[in-house]
C-alpha atoms as a PDB file:
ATOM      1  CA  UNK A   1       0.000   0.000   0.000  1.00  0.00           C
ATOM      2  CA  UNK A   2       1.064   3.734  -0.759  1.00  0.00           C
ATOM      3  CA  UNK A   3      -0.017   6.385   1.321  1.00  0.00           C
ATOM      4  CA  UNK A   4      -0.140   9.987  -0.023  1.00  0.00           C
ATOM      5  CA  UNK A   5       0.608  12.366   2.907  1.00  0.00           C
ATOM      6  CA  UNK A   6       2.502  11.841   6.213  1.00  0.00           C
ATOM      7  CA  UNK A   7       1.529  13.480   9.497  1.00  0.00           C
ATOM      8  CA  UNK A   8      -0.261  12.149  12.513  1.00  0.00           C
ATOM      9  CA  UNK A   9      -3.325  10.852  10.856  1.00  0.00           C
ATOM     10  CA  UNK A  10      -0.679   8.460   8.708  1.00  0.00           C
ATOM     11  CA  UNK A  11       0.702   7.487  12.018  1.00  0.00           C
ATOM     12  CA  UNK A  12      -2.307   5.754  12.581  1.00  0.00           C
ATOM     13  CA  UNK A  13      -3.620   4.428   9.086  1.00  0.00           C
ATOM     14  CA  UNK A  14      -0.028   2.623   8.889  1.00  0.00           C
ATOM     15  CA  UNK A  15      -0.656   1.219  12.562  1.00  0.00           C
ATOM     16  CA  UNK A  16      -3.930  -0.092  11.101  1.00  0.00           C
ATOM     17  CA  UNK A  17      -2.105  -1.658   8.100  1.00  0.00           C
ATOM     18  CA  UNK A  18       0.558  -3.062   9.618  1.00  0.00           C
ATOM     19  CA  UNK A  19      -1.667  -4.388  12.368  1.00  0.00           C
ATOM     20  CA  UNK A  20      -3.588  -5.854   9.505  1.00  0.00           C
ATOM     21  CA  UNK A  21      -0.561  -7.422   7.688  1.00  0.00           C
ATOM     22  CA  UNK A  22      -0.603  -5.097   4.838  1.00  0.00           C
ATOM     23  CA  UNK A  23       3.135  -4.315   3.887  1.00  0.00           C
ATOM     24  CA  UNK A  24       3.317  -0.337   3.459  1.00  0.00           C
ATOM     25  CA  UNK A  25       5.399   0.564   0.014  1.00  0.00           C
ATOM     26  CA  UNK A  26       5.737   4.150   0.186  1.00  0.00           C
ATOM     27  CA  UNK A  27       4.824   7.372   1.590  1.00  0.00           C
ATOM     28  CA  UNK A  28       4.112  10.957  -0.236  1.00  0.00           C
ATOM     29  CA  UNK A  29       3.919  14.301   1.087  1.00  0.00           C
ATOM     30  CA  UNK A  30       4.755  17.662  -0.671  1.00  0.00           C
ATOM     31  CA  UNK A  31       6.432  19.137   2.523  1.00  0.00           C
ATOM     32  CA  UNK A  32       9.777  18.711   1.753  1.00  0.00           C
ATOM     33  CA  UNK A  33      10.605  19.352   5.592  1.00  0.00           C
ATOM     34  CA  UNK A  34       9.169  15.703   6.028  1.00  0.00           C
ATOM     35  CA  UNK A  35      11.471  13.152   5.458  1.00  0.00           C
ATOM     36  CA  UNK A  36      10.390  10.080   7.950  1.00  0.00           C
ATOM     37  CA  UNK A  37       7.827   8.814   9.136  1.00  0.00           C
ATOM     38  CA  UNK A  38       7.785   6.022  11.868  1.00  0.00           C
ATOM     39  CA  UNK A  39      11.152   4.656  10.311  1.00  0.00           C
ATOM     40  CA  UNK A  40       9.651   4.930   6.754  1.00  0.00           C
ATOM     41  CA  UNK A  41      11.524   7.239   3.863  1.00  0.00           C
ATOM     42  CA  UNK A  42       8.426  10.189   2.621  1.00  0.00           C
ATOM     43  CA  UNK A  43       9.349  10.990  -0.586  1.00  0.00           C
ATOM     44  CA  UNK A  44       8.392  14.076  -2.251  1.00  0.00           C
ATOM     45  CA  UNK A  45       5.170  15.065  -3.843  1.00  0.00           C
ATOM     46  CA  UNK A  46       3.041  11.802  -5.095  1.00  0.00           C
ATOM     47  CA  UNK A  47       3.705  10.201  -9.047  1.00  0.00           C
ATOM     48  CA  UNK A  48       2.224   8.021 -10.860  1.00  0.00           C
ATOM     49  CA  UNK A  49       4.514   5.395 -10.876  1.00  0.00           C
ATOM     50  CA  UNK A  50       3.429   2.018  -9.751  1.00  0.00           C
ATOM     51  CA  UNK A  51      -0.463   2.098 -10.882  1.00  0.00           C
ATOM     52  CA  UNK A  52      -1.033  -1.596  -9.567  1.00  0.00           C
ATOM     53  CA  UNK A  53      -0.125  -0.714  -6.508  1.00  0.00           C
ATOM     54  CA  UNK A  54      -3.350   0.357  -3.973  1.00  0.00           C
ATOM     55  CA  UNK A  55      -3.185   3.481  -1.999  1.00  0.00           C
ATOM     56  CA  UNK A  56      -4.781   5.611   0.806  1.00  0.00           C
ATOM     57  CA  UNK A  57      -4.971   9.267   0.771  1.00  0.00           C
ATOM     58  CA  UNK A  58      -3.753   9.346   4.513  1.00  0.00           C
ATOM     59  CA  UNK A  59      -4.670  13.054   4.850  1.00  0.00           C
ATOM     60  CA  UNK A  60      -7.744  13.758   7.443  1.00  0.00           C
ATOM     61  CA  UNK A  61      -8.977  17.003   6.076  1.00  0.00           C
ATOM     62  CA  UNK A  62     -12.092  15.820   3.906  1.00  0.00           C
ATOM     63  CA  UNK A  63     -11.658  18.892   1.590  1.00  0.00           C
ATOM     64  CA  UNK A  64      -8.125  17.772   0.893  1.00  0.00           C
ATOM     65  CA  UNK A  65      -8.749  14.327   0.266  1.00  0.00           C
ATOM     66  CA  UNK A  66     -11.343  15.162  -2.092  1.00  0.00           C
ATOM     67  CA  UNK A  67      -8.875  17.116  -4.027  1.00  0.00           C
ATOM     68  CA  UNK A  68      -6.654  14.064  -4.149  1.00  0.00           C
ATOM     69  CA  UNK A  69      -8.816  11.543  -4.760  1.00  0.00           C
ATOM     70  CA  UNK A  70     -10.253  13.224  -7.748  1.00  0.00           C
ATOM     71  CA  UNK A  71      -6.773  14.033  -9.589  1.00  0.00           C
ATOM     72  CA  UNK A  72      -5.968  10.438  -9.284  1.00  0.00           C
ATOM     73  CA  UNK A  73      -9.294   9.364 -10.991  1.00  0.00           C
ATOM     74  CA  UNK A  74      -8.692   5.703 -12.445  1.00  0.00           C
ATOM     75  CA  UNK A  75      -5.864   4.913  -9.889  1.00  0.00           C
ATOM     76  CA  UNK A  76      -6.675   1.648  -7.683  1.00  0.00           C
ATOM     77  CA  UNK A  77      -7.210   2.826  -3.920  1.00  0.00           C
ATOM     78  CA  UNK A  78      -7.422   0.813  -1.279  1.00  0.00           C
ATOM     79  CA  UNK A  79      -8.836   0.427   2.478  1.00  0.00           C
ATOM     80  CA  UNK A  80      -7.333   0.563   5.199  1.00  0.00           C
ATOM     81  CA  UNK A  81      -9.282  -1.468   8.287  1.00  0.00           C
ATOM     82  CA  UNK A  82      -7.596  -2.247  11.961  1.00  0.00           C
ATOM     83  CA  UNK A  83      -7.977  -6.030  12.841  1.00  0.00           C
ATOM     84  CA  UNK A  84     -10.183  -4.338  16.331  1.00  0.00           C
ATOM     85  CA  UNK A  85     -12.971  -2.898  14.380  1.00  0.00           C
ATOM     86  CA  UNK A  86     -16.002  -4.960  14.770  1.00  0.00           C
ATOM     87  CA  UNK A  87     -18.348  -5.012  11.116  1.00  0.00           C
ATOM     88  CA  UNK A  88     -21.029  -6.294  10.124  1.00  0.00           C
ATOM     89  CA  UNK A  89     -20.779  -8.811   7.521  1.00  0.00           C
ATOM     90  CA  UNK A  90     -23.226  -6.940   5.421  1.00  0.00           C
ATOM     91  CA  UNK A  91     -21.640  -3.578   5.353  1.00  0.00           C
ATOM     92  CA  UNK A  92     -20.156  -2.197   2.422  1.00  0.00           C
ATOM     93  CA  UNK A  93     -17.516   0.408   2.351  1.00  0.00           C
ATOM     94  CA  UNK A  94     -15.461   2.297  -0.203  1.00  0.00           C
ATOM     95  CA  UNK A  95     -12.566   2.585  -2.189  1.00  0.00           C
ATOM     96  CA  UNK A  96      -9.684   4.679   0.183  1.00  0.00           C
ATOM     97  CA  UNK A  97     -11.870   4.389   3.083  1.00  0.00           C
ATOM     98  CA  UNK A  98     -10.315   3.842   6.979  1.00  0.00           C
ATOM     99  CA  UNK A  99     -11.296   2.312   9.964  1.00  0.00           C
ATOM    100  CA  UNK A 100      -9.868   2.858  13.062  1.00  0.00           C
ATOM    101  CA  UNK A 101      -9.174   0.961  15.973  1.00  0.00           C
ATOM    102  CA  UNK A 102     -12.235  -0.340  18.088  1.00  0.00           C
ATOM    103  CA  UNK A 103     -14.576   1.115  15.814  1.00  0.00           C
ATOM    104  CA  UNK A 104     -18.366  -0.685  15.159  1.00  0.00           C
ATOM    105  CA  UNK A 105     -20.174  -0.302  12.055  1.00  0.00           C
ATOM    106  CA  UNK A 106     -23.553  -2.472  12.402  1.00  0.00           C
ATOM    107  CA  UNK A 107     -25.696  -4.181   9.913  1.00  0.00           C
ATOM    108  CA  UNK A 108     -27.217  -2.845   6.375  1.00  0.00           C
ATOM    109  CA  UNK A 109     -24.710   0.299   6.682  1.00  0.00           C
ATOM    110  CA  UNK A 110     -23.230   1.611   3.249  1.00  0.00           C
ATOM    111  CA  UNK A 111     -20.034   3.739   4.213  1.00  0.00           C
ATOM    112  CA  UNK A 112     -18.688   5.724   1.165  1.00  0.00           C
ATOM    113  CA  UNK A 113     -15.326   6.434  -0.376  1.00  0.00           C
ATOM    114  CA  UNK A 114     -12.376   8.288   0.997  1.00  0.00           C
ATOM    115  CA  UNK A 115     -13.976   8.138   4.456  1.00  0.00           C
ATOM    116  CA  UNK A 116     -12.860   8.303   8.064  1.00  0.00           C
ATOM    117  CA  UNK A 117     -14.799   6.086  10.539  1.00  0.00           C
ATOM    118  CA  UNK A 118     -11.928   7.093  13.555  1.00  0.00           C
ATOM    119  CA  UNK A 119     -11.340   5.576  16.915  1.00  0.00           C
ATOM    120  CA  UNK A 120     -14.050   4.183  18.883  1.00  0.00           C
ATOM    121  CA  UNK A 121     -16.559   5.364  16.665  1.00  0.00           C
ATOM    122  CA  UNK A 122     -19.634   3.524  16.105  1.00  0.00           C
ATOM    123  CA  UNK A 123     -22.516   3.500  13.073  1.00  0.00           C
ATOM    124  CA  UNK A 124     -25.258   1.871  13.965  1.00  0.00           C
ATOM    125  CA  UNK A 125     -27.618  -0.208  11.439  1.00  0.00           C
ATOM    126  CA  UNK A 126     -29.329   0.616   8.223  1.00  0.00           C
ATOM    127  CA  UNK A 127     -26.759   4.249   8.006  1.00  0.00           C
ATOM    128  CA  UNK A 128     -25.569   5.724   4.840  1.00  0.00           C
ATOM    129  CA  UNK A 129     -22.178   7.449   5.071  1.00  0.00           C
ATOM    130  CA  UNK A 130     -21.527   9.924   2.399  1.00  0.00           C
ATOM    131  CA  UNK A 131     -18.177   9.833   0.384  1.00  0.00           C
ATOM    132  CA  UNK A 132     -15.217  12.367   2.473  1.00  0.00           C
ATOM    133  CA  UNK A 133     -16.876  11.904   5.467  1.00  0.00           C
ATOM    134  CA  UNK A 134     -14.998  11.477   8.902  1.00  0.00           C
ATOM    135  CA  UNK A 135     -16.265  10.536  11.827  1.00  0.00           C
ATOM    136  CA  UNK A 136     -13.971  11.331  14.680  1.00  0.00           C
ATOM    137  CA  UNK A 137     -12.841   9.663  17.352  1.00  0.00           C
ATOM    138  CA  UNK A 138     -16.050   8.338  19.931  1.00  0.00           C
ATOM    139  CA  UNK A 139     -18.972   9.379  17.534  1.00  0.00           C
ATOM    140  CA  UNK A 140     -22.379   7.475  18.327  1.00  0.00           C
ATOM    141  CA  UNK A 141     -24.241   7.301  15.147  1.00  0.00           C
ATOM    142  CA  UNK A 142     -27.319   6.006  15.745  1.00  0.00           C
ATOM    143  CA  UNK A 143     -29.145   3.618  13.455  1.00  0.00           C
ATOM    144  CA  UNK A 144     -30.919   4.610  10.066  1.00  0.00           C
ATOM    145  CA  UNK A 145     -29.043   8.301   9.810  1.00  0.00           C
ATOM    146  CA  UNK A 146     -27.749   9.758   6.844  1.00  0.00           C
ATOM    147  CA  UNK A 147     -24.669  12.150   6.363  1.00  0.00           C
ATOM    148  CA  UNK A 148     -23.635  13.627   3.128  1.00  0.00           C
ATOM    149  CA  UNK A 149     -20.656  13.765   1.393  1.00  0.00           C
ATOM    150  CA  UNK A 150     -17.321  15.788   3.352  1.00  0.00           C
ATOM    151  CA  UNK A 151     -19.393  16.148   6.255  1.00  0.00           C
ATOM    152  CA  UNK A 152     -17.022  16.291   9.657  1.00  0.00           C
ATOM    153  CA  UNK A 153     -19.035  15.074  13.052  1.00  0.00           C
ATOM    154  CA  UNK A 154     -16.648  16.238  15.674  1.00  0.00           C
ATOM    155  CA  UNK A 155     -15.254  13.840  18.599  1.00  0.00           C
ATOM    156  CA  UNK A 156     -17.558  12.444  20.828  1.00  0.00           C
ATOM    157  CA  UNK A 157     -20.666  13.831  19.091  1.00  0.00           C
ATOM    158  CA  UNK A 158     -24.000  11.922  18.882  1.00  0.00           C
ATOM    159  CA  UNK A 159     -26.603  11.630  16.158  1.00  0.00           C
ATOM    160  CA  UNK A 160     -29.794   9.807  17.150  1.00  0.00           C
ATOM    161  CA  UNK A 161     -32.060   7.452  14.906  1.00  0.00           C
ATOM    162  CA  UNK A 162     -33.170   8.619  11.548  1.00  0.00           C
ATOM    163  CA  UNK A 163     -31.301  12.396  11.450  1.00  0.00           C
ATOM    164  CA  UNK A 164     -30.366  13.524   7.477  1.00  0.00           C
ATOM    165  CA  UNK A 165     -27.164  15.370   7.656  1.00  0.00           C
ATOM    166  CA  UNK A 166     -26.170  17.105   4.644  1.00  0.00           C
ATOM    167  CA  UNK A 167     -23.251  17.774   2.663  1.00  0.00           C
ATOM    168  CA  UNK A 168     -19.935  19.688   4.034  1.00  0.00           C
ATOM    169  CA  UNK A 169     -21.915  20.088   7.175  1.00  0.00           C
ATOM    170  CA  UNK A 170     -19.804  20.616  10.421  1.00  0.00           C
ATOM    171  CA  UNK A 171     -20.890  18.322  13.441  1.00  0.00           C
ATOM    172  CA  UNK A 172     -19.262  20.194  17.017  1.00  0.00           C
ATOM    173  CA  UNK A 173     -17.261  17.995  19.101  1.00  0.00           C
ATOM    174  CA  UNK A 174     -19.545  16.675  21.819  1.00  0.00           C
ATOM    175  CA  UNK A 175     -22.786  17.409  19.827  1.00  0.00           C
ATOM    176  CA  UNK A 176     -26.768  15.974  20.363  1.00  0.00           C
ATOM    177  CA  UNK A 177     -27.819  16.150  17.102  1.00  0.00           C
ATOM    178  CA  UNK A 178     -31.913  15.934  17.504  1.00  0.00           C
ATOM    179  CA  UNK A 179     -33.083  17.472  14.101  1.00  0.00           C
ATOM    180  CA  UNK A 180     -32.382  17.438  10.795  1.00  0.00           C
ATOM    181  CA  UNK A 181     -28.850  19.592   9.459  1.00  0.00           C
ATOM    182  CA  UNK A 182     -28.825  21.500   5.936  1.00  0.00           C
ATOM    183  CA  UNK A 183     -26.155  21.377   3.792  1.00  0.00           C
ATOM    184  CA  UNK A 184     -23.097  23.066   4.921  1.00  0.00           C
ATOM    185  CA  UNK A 185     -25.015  23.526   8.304  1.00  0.00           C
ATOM    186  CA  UNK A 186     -21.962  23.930  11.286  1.00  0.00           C
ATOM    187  CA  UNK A 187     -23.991  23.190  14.259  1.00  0.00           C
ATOM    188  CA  UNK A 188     -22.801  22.675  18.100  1.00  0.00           C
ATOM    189  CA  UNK A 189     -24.043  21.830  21.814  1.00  0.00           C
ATOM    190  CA  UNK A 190     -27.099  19.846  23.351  1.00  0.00           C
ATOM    191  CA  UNK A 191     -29.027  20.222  21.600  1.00  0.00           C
ATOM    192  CA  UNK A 192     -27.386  20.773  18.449  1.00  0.00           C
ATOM    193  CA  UNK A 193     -28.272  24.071  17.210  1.00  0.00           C
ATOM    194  CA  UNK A 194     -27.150  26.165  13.513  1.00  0.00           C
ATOM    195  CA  UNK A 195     -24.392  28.871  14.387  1.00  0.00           C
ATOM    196  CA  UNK A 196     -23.488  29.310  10.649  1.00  0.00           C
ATOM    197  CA  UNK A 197     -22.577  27.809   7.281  1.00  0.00           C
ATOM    198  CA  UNK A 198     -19.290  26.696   5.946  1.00  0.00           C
ATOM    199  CA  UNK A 199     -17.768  28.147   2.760  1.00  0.00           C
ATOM    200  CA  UNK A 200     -17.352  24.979   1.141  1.00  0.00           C
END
């Protein structure tokens, strides 16, 4: 696996792999102030040598990824999936898509492409996960929610049973989202309430 980008959210997608048994090949990043990563060269900025070979955009800002992901159109991605997190055997998830360790994803749940399901995070049954979504660290999503596409839902923040969330929106960390979010909605407390929109 090749991984494009090498800070702390790399850190962990290459614990996951390696955790996994998936043998990293190569890192990327454009900062030519990083040269290392957890005893692995970073080369420069990403080529397109080695097509057969899957990677990860291992960059946590959904915006960014996005970016990536759609100037490499045609390249094989891959997943990245610690050994911890518990899924359903009828979930499907996406090309470039990560899942960290101790996460749950239950039954009937679609997660997209290019997402982030992070640390303890949990997606109940019958959800639908937009592409460039991340769900941080301790998220309860509860069953039959949607979220749209680049949407972030902030560290330990809760969504209960059949909320729409749309695109871009920003989820506060420690959140109780009750009602329904617009796209590009930010939104924060308990109960969740509209402050503004992003500028996506």
């Amino acid at each position: 696996m090749y991984l494009i980008g090498a800070s702390g959210h790399a850190k962990v997608i290459m614990d996951c792999l390696l955790d996994a048994g998936v043998t990293i090949q190569g890192l990327f990043d454009r900062d030519p102030a990083v040269r290392s990563l957890k005893g692995y060269a970073v080369n420069g900025d990403y080529t397109t040598s080695n097509q057969e070979e899957p990677l990860v955009i291992s960059i946590g800002a959904n915006s960014i990824r996005q970016r990536i992901a759609d100037q490499l159109k045609g390249r094989v991605f891959g997943k990245a999936i610690h050994p911890s997190a518990l899924i359903s055997s009828d979930v499907t998830i996406g090309e470039g898509t990560v899942v960290f360790h101790s996460a749950v994803i239950q039954s009937s749940t679609t997660i997209g492409k290019h997402a982030i399901v992070n640390t303890s995070a949990s997606v109940d049954h019958d959800c639908v996960i937009g592409d460039f979504v991340h769900i941080a660290p301790q998220v309860a999503i509860c069953g039959i929610v949607t979220i749209g596409e680049g949407t972030l839902v902030g560290a330990g923040a809760v969504v209960i049973p059949g909320i729409k969330i749309g695109k871009w929106c920003v989820i506060g960390a420690g959140s109780v989202v009750f009602r329904d979010i617009p796209d590009y909605g930010m939104v924060v407390g308990n109960p969740a309430r509209l402050i503004k929109y992003t500028n996506k």
